[in-house]
C-alpha atoms as a PDB file:
ATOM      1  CA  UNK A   1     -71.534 -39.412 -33.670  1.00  0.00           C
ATOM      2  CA  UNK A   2     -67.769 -39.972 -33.961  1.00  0.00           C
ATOM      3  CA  UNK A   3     -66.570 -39.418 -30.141  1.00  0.00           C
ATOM      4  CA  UNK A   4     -63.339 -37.884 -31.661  1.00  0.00           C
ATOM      5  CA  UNK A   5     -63.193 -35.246 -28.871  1.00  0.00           C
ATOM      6  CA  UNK A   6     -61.936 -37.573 -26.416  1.00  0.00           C
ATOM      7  CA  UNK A   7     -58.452 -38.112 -28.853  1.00  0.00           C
ATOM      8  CA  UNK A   8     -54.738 -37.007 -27.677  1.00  0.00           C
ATOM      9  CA  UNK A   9     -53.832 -33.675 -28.858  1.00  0.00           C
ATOM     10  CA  UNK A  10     -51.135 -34.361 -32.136  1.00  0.00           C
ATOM     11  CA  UNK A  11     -47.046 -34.543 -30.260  1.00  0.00           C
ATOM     12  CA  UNK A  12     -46.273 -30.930 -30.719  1.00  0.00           C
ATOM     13  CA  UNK A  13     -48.762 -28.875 -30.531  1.00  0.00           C
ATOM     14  CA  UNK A  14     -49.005 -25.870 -28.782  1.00  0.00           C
ATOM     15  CA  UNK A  15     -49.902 -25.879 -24.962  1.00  0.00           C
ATOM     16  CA  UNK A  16     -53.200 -25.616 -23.920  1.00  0.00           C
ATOM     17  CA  UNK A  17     -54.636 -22.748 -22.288  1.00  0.00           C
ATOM     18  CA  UNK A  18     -56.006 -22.559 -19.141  1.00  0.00           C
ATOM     19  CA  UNK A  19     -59.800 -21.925 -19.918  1.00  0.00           C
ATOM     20  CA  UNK A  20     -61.095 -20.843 -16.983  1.00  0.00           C
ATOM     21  CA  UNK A  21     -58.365 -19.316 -15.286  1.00  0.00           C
ATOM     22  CA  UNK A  22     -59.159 -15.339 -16.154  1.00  0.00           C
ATOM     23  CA  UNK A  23     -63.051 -15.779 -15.984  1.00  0.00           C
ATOM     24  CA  UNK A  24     -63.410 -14.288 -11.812  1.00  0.00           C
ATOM     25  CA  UNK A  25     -61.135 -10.941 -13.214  1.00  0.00           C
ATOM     26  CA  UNK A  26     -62.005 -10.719 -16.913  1.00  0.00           C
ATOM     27  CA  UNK A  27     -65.978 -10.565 -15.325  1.00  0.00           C
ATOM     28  CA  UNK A  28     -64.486  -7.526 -12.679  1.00  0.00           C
ATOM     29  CA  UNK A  29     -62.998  -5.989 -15.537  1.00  0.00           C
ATOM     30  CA  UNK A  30     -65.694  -5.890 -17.455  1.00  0.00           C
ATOM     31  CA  UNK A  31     -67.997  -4.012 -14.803  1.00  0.00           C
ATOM     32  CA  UNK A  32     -65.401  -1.204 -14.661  1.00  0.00           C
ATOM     33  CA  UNK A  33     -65.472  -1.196 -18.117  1.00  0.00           C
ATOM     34  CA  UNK A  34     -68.862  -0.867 -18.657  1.00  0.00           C
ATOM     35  CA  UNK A  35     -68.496   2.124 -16.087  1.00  0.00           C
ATOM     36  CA  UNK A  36     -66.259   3.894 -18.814  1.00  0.00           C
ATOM     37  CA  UNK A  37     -62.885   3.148 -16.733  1.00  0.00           C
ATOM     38  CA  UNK A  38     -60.445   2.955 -19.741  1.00  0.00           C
ATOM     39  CA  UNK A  39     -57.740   1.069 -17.243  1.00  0.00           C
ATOM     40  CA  UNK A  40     -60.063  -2.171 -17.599  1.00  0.00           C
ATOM     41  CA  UNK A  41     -59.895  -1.559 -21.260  1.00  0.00           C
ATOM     42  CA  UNK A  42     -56.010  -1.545 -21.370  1.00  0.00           C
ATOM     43  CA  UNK A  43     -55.733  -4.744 -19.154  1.00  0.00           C
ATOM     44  CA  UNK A  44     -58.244  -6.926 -20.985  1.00  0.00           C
ATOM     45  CA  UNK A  45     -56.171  -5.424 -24.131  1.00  0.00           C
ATOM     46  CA  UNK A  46     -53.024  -6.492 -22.399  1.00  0.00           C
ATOM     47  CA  UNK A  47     -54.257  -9.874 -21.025  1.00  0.00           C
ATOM     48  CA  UNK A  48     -55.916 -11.135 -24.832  1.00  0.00           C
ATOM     49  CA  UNK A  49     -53.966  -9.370 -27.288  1.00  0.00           C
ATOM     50  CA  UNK A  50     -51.758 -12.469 -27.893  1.00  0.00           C
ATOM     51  CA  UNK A  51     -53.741 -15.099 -28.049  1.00  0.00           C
ATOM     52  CA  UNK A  52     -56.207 -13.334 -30.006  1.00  0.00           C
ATOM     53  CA  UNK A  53     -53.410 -12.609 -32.195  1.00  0.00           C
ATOM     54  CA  UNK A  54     -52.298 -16.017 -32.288  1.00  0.00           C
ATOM     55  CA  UNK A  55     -55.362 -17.570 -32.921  1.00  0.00           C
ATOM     56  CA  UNK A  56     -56.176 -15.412 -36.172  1.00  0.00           C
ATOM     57  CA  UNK A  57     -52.658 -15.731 -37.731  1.00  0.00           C
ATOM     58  CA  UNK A  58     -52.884 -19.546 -37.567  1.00  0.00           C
ATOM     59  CA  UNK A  59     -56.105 -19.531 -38.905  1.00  0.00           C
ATOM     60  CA  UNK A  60     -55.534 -16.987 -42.186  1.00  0.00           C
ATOM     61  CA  UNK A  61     -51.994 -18.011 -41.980  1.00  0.00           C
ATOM     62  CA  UNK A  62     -51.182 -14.430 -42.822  1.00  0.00           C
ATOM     63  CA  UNK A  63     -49.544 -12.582 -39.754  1.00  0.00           C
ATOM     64  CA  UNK A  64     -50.427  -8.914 -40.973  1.00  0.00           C
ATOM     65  CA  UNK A  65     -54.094  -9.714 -41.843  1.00  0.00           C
ATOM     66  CA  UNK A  66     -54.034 -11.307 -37.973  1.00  0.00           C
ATOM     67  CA  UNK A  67     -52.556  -8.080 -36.723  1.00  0.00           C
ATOM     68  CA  UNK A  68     -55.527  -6.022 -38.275  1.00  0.00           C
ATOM     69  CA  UNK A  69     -58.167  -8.043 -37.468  1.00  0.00           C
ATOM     70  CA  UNK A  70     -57.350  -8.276 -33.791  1.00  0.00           C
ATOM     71  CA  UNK A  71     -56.790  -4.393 -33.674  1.00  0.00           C
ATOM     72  CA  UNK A  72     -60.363  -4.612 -35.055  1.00  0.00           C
ATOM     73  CA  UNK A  73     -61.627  -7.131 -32.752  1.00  0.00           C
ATOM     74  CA  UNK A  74     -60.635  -4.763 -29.497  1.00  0.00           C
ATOM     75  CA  UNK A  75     -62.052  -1.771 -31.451  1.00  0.00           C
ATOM     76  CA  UNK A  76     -65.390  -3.518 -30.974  1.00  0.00           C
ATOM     77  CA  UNK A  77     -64.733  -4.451 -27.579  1.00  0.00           C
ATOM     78  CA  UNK A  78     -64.090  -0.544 -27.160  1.00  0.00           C
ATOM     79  CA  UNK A  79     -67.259   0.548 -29.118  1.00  0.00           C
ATOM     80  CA  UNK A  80     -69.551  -2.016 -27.477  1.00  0.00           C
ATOM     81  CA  UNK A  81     -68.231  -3.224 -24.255  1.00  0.00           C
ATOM     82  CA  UNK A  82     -70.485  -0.660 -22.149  1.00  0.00           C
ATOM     83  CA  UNK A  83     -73.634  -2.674 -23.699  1.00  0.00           C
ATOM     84  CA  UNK A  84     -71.909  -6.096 -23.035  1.00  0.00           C
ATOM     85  CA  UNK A  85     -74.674  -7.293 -20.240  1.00  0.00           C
ATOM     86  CA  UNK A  86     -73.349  -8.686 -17.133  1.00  0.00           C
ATOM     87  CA  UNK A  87     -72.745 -12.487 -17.419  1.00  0.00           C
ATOM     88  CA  UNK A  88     -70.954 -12.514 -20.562  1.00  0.00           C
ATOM     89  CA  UNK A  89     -68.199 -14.503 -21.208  1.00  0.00           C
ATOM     90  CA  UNK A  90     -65.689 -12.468 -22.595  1.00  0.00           C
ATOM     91  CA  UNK A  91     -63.354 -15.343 -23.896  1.00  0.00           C
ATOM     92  CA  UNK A  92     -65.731 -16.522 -26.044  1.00  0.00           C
ATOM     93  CA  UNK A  93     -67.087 -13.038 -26.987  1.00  0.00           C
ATOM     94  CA  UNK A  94     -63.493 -12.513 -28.298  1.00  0.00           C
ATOM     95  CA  UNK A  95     -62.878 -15.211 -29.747  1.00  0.00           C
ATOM     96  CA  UNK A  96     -66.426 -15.539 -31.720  1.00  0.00           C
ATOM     97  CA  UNK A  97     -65.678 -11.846 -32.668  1.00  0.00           C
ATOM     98  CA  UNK A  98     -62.020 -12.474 -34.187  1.00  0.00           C
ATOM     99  CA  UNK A  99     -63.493 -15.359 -36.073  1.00  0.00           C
ATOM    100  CA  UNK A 100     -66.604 -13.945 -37.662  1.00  0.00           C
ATOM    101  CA  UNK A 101     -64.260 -11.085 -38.898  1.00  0.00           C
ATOM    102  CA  UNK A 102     -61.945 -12.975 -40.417  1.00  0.00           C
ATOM    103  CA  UNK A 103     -64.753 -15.268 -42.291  1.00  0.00           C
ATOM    104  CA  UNK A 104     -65.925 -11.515 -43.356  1.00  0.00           C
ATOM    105  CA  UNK A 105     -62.900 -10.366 -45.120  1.00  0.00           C
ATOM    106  CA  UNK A 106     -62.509 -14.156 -46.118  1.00  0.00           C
ATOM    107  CA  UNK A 107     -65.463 -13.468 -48.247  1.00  0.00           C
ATOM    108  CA  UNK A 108     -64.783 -10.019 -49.522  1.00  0.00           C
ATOM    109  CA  UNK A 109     -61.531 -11.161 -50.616  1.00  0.00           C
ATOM    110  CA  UNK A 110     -62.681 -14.275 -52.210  1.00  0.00           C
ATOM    111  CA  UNK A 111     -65.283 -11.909 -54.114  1.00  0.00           C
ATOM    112  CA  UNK A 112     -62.371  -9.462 -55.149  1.00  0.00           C
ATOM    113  CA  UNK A 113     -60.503 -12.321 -56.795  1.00  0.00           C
ATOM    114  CA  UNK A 114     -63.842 -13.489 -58.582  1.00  0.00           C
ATOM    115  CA  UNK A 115     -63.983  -9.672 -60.012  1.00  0.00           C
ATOM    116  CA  UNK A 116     -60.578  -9.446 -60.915  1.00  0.00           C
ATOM    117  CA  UNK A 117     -60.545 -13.231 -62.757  1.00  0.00           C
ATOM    118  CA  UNK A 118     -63.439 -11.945 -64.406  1.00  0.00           C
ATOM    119  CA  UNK A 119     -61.606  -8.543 -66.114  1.00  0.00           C
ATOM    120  CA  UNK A 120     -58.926 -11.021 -66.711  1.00  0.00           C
ATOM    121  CA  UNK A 121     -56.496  -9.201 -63.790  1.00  0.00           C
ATOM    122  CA  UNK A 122     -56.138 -12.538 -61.670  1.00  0.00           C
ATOM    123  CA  UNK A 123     -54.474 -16.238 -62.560  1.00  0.00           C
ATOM    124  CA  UNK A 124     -56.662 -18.371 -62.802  1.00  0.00           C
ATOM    125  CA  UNK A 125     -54.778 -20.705 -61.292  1.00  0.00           C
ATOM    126  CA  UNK A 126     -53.364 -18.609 -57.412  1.00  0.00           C
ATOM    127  CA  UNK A 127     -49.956 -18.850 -57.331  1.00  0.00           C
ATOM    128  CA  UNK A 128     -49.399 -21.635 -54.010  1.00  0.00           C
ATOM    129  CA  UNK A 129     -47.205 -19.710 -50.819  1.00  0.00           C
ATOM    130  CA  UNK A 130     -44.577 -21.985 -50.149  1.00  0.00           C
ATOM    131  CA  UNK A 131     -43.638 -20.609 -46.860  1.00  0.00           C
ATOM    132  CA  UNK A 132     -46.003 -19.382 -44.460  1.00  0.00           C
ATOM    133  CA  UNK A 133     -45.526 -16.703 -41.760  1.00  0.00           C
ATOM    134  CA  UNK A 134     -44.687 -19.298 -38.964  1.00  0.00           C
ATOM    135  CA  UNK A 135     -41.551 -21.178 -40.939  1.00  0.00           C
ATOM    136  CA  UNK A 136     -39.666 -17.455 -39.933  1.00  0.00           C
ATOM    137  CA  UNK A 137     -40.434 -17.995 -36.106  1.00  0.00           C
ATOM    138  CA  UNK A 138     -37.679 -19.104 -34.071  1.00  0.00           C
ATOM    139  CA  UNK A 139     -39.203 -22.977 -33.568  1.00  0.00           C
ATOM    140  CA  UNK A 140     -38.580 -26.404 -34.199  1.00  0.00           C
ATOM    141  CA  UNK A 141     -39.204 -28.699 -36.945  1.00  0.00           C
ATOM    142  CA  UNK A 142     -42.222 -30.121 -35.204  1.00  0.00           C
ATOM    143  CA  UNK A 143     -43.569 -26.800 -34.204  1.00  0.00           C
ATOM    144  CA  UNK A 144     -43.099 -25.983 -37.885  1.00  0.00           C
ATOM    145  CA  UNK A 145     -44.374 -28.706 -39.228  1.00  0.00           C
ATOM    146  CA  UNK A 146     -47.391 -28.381 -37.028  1.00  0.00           C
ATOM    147  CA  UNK A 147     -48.122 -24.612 -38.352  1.00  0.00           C
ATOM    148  CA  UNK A 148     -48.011 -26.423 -41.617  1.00  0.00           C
ATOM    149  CA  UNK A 149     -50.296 -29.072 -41.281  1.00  0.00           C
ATOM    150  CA  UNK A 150     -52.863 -26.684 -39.584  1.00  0.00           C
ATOM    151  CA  UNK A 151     -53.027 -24.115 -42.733  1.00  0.00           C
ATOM    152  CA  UNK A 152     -53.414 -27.249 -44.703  1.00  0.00           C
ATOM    153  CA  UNK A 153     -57.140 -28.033 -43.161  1.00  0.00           C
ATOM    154  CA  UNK A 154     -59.745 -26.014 -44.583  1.00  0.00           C
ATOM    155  CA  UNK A 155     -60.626 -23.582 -42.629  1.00  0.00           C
ATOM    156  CA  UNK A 156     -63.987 -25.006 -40.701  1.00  0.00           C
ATOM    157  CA  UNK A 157     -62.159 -28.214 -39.355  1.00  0.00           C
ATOM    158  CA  UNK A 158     -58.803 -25.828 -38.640  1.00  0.00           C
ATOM    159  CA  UNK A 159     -60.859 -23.174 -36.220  1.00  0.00           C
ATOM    160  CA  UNK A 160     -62.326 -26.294 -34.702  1.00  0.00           C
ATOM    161  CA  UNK A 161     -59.129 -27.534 -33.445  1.00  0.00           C
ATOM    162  CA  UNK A 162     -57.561 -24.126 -32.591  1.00  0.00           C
ATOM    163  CA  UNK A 163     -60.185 -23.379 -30.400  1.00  0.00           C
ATOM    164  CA  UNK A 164     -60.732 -27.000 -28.630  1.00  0.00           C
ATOM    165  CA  UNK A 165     -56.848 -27.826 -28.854  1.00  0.00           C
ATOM    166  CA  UNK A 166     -54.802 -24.776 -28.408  1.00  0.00           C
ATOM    167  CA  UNK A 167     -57.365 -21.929 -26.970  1.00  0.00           C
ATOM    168  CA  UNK A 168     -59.032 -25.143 -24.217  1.00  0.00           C
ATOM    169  CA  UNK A 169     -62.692 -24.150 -25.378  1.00  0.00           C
ATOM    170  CA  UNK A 170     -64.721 -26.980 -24.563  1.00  0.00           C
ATOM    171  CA  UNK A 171     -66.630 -28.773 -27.778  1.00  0.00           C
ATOM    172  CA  UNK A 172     -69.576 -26.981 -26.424  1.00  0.00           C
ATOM    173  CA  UNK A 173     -67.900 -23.514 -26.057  1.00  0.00           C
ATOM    174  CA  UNK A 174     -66.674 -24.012 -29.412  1.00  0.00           C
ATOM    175  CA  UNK A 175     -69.825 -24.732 -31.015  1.00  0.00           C
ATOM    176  CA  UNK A 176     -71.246 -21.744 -29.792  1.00  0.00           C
ATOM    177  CA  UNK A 177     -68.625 -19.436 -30.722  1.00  0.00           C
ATOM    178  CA  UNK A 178     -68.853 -20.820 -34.055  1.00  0.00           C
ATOM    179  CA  UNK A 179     -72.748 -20.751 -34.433  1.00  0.00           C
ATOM    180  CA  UNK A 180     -72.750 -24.817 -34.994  1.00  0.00           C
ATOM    181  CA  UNK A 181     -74.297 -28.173 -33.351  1.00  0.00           C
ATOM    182  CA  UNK A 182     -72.401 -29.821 -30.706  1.00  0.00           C
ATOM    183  CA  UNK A 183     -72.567 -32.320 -32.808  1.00  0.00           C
ATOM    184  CA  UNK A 184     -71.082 -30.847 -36.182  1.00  0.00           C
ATOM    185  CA  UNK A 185     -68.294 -29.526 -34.119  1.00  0.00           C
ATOM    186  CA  UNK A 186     -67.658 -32.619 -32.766  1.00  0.00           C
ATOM    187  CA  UNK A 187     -67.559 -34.199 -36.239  1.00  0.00           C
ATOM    188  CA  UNK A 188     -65.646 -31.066 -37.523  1.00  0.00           C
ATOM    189  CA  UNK A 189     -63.079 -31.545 -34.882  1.00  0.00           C
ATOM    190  CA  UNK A 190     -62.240 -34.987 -34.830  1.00  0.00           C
ATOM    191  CA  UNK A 191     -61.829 -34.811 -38.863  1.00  0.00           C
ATOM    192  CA  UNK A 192     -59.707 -32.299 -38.295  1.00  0.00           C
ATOM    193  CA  UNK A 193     -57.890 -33.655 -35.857  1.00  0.00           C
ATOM    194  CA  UNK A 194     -57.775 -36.800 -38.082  1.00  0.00           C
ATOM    195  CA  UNK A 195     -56.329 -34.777 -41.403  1.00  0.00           C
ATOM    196  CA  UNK A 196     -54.217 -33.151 -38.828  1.00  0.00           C
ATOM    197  CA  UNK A 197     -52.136 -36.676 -38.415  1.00  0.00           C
ATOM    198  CA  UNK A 198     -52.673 -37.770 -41.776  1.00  0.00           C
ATOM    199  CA  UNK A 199     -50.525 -34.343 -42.705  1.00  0.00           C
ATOM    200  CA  UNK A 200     -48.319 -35.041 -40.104  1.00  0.00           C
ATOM    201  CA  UNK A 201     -47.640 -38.321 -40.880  1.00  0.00           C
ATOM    202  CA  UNK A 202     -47.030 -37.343 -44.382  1.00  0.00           C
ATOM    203  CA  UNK A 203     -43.959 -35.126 -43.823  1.00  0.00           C
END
């Protein structure tokens, strides 16, 4: 077992969130919800629209792809939130939600560009984004350097450390929202965290 968990955040990153802080009303929310009250639907919309958001554009990278999978994230939460059973944790229902739709279109469109290389419609060779969404945001270098470094890391080490270093999952939380071993996340993370500063470092 590496025992990366316990490492220091990278200088720069994004703040932590506080993990816990929402669980006493998100769980009041939810029981009005599942009594049809759309108000609790709008505020749990309200309260986890942007970090939802955030979360899925720094892990596709792709700020219009983030805004449609987070509208379809909440459309579940809409469609399915009356059979939620009391007791869940909606954080990490959210969050495990967001992800597993983004590894789904992940896969259709990685099976859309094997169709189209096939009929010859497709480089082989994908032309390489030099800019992603983030070097537009009003930030600093760091912060921009950051963004960089995280779209760099393939994508099972980068959810890793968005969800232990920028959403505050604990390791364990984070395995379970991403259907893994506490102890393949913990390897997943502190690689990541390790290519992380090796990126960094490289800039």
């Amino acid at each position: 077992m590496d025992g990366g968990e316990s490492e220091a955040v990278p200088r720069g990153a994004p703040p932590r969130a506080d993990p816990e802080g929402r669980a006493d009303e998100d769980a009041a929310l939810l029981a009005a919800l599942r009594l049809g009250e759309r108000a609790a639907f709008d505020a749990l919309y309200d309260a986890w629209r942007p970090r939802v958001f955030a979360f899925l554009a720094r892990l596709s990278g792709d700020r219009l792809l983030a805004e449609d999978l987070m509208q379809e994230t909440f459309l579940k939460l809409a469609r399915h939130g009356r059979d939620l059973p009391p007791g869940t944790h909606l954080r990490r229902w959210l969050f495990t939600v967001a992800r597993n739709l983004f590894i789904d279109q992940r896969r259709r469109a990685l099976l859309d560009v094997d169709r189209l290389r096939e009929l010859r419609l497709w480089p082989s060779r994908p032309r390489r984004v030099e800019e992603t969404p983030f070097d537009l945001a009003e930030a600093g270098e760091t912060r921009r350097r950051l963004e960089g470094a995280l779209l760099g890391l393939p994508v099972k080490h980068r959810e890793a450390v968005l969800l232990v270093c920028v959403e505050g999952f604990s390791p364990a939380e984070a395995a379970e929202a991403l259907g893994v071993k506490p102890a393949a996340l913990r390897q997943r993370l502190a690689r990541g965290r390790k290519m992380l500063r090796e990126a960094l470092e490289a800039r």
